[in-house]
Every structure is written in C-alpha cells, then in structure tokens.
C-alpha atoms as a PDB file:
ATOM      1  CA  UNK A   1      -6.294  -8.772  18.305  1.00  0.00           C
ATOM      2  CA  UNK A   2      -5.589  -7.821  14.738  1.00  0.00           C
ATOM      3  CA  UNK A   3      -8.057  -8.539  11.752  1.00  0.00           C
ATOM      4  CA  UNK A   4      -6.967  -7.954   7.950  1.00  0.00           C
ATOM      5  CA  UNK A   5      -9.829  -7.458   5.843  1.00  0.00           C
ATOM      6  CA  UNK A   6     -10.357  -6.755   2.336  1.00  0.00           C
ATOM      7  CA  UNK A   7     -12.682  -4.028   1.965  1.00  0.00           C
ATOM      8  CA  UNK A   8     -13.070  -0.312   0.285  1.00  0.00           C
ATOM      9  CA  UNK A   9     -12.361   2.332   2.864  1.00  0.00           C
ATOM     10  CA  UNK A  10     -15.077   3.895   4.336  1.00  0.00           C
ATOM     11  CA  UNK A  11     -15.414   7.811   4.599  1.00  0.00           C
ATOM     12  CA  UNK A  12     -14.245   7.622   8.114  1.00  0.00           C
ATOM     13  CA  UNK A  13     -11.334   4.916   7.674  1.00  0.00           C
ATOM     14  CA  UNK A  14     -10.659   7.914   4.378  1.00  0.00           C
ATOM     15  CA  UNK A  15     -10.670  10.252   6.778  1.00  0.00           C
ATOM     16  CA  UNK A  16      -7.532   8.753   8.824  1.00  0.00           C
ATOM     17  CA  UNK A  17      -5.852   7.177   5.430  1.00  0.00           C
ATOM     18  CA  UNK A  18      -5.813  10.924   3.883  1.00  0.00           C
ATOM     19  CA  UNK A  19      -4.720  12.646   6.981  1.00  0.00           C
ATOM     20  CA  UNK A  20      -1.791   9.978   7.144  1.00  0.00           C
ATOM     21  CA  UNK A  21      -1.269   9.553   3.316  1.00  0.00           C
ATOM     22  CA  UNK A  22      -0.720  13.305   2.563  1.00  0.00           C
ATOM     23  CA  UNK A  23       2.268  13.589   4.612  1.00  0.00           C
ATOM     24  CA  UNK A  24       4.400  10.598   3.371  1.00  0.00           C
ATOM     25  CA  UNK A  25       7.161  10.986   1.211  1.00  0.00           C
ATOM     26  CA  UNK A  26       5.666   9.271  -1.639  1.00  0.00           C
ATOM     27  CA  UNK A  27       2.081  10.897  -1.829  1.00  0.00           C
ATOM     28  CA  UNK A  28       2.912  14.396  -0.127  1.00  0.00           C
ATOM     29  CA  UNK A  29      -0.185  16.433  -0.608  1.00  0.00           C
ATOM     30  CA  UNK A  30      -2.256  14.127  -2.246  1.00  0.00           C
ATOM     31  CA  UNK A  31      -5.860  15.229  -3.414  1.00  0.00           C
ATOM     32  CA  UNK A  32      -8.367  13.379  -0.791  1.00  0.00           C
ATOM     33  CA  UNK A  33     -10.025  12.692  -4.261  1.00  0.00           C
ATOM     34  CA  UNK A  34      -7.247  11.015  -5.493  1.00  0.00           C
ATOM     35  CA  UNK A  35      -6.764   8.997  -3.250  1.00  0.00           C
ATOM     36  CA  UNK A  36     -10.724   7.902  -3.243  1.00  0.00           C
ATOM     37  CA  UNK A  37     -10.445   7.158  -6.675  1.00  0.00           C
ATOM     38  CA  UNK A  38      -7.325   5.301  -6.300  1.00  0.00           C
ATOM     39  CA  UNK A  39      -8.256   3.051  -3.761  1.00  0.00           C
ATOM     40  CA  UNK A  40     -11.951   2.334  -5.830  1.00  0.00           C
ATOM     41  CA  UNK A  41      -9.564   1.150  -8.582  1.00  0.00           C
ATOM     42  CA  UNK A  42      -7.680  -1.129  -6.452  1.00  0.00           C
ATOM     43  CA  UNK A  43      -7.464  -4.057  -4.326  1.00  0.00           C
ATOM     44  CA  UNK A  44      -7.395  -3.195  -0.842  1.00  0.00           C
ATOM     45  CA  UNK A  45      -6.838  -4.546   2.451  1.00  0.00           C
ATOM     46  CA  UNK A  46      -7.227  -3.293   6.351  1.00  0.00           C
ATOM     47  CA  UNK A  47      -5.620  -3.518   9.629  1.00  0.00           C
ATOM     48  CA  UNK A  48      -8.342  -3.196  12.390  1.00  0.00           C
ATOM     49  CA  UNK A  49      -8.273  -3.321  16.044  1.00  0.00           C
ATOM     50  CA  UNK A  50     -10.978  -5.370  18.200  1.00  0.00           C
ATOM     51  CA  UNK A  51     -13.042  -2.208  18.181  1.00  0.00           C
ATOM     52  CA  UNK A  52     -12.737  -2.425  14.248  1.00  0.00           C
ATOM     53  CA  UNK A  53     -10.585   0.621  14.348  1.00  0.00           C
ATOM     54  CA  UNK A  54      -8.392   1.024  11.236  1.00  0.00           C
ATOM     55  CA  UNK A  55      -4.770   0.218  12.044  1.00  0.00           C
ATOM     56  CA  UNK A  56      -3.286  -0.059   9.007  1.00  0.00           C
ATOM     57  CA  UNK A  57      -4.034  -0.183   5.126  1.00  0.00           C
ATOM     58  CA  UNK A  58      -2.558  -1.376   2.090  1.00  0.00           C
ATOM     59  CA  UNK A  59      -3.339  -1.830  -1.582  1.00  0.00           C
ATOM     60  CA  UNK A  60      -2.578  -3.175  -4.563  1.00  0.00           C
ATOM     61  CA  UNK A  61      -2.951  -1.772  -8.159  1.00  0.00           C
ATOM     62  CA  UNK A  62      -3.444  -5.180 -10.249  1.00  0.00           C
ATOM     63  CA  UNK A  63      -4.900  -6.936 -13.122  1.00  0.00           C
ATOM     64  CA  UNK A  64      -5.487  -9.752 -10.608  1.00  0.00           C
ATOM     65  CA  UNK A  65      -4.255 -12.234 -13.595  1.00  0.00           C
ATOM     66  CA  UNK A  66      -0.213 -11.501 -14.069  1.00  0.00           C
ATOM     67  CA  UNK A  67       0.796  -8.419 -12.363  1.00  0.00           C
ATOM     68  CA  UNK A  68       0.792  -6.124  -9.044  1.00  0.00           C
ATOM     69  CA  UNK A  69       2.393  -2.840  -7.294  1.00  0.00           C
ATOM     70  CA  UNK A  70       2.149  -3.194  -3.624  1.00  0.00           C
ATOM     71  CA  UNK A  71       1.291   0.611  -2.638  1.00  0.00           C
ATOM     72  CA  UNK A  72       0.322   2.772   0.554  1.00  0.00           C
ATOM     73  CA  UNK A  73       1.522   0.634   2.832  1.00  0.00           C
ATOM     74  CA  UNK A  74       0.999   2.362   6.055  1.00  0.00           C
ATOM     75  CA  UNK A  75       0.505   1.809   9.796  1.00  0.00           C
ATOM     76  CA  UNK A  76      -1.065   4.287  12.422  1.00  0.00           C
ATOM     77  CA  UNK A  77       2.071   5.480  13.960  1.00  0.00           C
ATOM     78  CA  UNK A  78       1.180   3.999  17.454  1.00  0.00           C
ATOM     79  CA  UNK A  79       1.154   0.491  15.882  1.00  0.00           C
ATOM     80  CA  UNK A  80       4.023   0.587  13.871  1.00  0.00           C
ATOM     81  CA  UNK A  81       6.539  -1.575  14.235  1.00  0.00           C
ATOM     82  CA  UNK A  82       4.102  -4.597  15.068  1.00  0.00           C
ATOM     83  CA  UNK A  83       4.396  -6.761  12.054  1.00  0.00           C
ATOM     84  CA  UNK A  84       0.960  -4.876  10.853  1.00  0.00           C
ATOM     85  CA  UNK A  85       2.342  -3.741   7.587  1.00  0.00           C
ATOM     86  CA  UNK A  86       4.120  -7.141   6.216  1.00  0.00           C
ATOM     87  CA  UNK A  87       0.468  -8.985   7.695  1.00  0.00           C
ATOM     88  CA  UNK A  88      -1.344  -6.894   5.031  1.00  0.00           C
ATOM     89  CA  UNK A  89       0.828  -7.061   2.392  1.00  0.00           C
ATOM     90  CA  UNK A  90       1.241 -11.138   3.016  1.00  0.00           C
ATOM     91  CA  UNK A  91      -2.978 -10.945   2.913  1.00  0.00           C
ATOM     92  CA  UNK A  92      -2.651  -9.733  -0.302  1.00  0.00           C
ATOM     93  CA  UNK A  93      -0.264 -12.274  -1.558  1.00  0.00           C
ATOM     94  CA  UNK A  94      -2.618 -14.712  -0.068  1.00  0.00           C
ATOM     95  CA  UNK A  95      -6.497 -13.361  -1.819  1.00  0.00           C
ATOM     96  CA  UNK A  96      -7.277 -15.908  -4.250  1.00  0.00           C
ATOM     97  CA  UNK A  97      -7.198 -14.059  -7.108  1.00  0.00           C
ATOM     98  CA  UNK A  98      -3.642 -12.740  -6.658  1.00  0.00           C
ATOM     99  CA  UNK A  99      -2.422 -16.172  -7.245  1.00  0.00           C
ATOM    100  CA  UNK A 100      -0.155 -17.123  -9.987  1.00  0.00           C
ATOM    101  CA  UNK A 101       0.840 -13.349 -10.838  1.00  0.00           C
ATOM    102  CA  UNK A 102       4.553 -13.167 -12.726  1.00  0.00           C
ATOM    103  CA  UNK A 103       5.105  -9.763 -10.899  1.00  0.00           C
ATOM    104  CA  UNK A 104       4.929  -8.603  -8.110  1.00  0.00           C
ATOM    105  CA  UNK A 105       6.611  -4.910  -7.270  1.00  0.00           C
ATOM    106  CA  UNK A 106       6.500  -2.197  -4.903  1.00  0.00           C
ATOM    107  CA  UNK A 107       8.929   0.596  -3.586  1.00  0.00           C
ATOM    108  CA  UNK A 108      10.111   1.772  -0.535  1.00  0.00           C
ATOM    109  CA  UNK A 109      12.603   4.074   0.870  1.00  0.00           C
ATOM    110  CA  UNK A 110      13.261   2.617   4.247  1.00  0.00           C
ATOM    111  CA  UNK A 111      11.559  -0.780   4.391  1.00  0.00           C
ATOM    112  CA  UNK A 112      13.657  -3.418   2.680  1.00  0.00           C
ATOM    113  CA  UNK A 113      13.573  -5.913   5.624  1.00  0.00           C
ATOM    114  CA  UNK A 114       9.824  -5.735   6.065  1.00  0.00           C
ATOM    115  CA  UNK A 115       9.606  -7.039   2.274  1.00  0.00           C
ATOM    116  CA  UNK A 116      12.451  -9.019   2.044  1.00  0.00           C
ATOM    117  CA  UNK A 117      10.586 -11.205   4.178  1.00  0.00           C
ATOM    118  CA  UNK A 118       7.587 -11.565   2.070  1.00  0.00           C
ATOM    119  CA  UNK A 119       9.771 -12.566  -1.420  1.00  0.00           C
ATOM    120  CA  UNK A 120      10.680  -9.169  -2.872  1.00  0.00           C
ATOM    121  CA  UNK A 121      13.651  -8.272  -4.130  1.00  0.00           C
ATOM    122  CA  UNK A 122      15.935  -6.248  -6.043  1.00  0.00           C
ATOM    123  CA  UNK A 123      14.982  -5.175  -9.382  1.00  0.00           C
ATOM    124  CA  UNK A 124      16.802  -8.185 -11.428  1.00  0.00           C
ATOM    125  CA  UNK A 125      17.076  -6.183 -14.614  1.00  0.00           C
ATOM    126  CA  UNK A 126      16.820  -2.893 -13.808  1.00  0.00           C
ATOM    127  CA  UNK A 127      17.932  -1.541 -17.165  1.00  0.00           C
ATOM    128  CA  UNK A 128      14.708  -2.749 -18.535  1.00  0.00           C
ATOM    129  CA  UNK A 129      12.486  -0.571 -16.683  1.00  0.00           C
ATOM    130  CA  UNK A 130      11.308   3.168 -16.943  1.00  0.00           C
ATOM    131  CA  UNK A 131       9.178   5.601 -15.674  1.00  0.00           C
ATOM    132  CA  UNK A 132       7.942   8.996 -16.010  1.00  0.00           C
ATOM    133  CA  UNK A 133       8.397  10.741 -12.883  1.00  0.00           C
ATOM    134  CA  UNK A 134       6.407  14.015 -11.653  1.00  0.00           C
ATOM    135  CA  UNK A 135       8.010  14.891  -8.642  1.00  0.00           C
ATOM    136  CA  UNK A 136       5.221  17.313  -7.117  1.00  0.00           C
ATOM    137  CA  UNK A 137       1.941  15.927  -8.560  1.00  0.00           C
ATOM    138  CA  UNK A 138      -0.071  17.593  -5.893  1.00  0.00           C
ATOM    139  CA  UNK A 139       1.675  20.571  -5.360  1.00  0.00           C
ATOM    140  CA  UNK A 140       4.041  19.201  -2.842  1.00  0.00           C
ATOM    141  CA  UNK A 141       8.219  17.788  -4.173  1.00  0.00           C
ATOM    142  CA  UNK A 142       8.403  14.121  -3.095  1.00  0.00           C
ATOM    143  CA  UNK A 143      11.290  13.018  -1.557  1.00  0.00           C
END
C-alpha cells in the first residue's frame, strides 16, 4: 500500500531526503539547510509505505494562483520504477489550490515518459526563456 500525503518533512523523513538529494545530478552537495528551507517554502508531497515509511517525495515551488516548478522528484531506489514518482507529482496536480495554474514546468534529464504522461511537454517557445545558471552552488559541478 502506497499513501501520498502532503506534509513538511520531518527531521527523520530530512534525514533520508538529504542523504538521497545530495547525490543527484541536479542538487549535488546540497546544504541539508538548504534543502530545509526549501522545502518550508514549498508545497510538498510524500510517498509512504504501510509502516508510514517515506518512499518517495516531491515538491513544488508555486504561487498556488498561476504558476509551478515540479522539483525533487525522487524515489528510494528500492521503489523506483513503481509509478511512485508520476503518483506524487499527479497529487500535486490534483491539491486544490494548484488548480487553474497557466504553468506548469519542471526538468529532467532522463524522465520524459514519466511526465509525458502527466501533460508536460516541450518547452513551446523556448526562445523566450532564460536563466542564470550556477553550475556548483554547493561546492559540487552539476551535471
């Protein structure tokens, strides 16, 4: 059994979502701090087994009105590939508040079909975004 809740991490769901976060190619090395702080700022949602053990997380940076980034997606490796990632990011289309948005966005490196079948899509006018990128904000290149 699988339940999706949305909650704040605690500090020992933290302690598994900053041992697993740190080594991913898009938050290498993050600051357990950081990631505290990021998640207090956010809308978040969790994977937990019938013992309530965290499975999987996922959040959402948002106004909750017209925009959000789908980020941190991620699975405890010995669930992946369970349908546990595109559950929580489906919950979070789903919360009340998130309805109506104009944009949604996230990226991925290696996860296109997982999304794909929740909506997303390429970029249609990529020319019309930017960014500022810092490769190695925590000390650690991104890849």
């Amino acid at each position: 059994m699988i339940e999706i809740v949305f909650q704040q991490p605690d500090a020992e769901d933290m302690d598994t979502l900053h041992a697993l976060l740190r080594e991913t190619y898009w938050s290498p090395g993050i600051p357990r701090e950081t990631l505290e702080r990021a998640c207090a700022n956010s809308l978040c949602v969790i994977a937990r087994d019938a013992e309530g053990a965290l499975m999987g997380f996922a959040r959402a940076v948002t106004d909750r009105t017209v925009f959000a980034w789908v980020c941190d997606v991620i699975v405890v490796p010995t669930r992946r590939g369970e349908g546990i990632g595109r559950s929580m990011v489906a919950a979070l289309q789903a919360h009340p508040d998130m309805q109506g948005l104009r944009r949604w966005m996230l990226g991925t490196r290696d996860a296109h079909g997982v999304y794909e079948a929740l909506g997303f899509g390429p970029i249609g006018a990529p020319d019309r975004l930017m960014e500022i990128l810092r490769p190695a904000p925590y000390g650690v290149p991104s890849s």
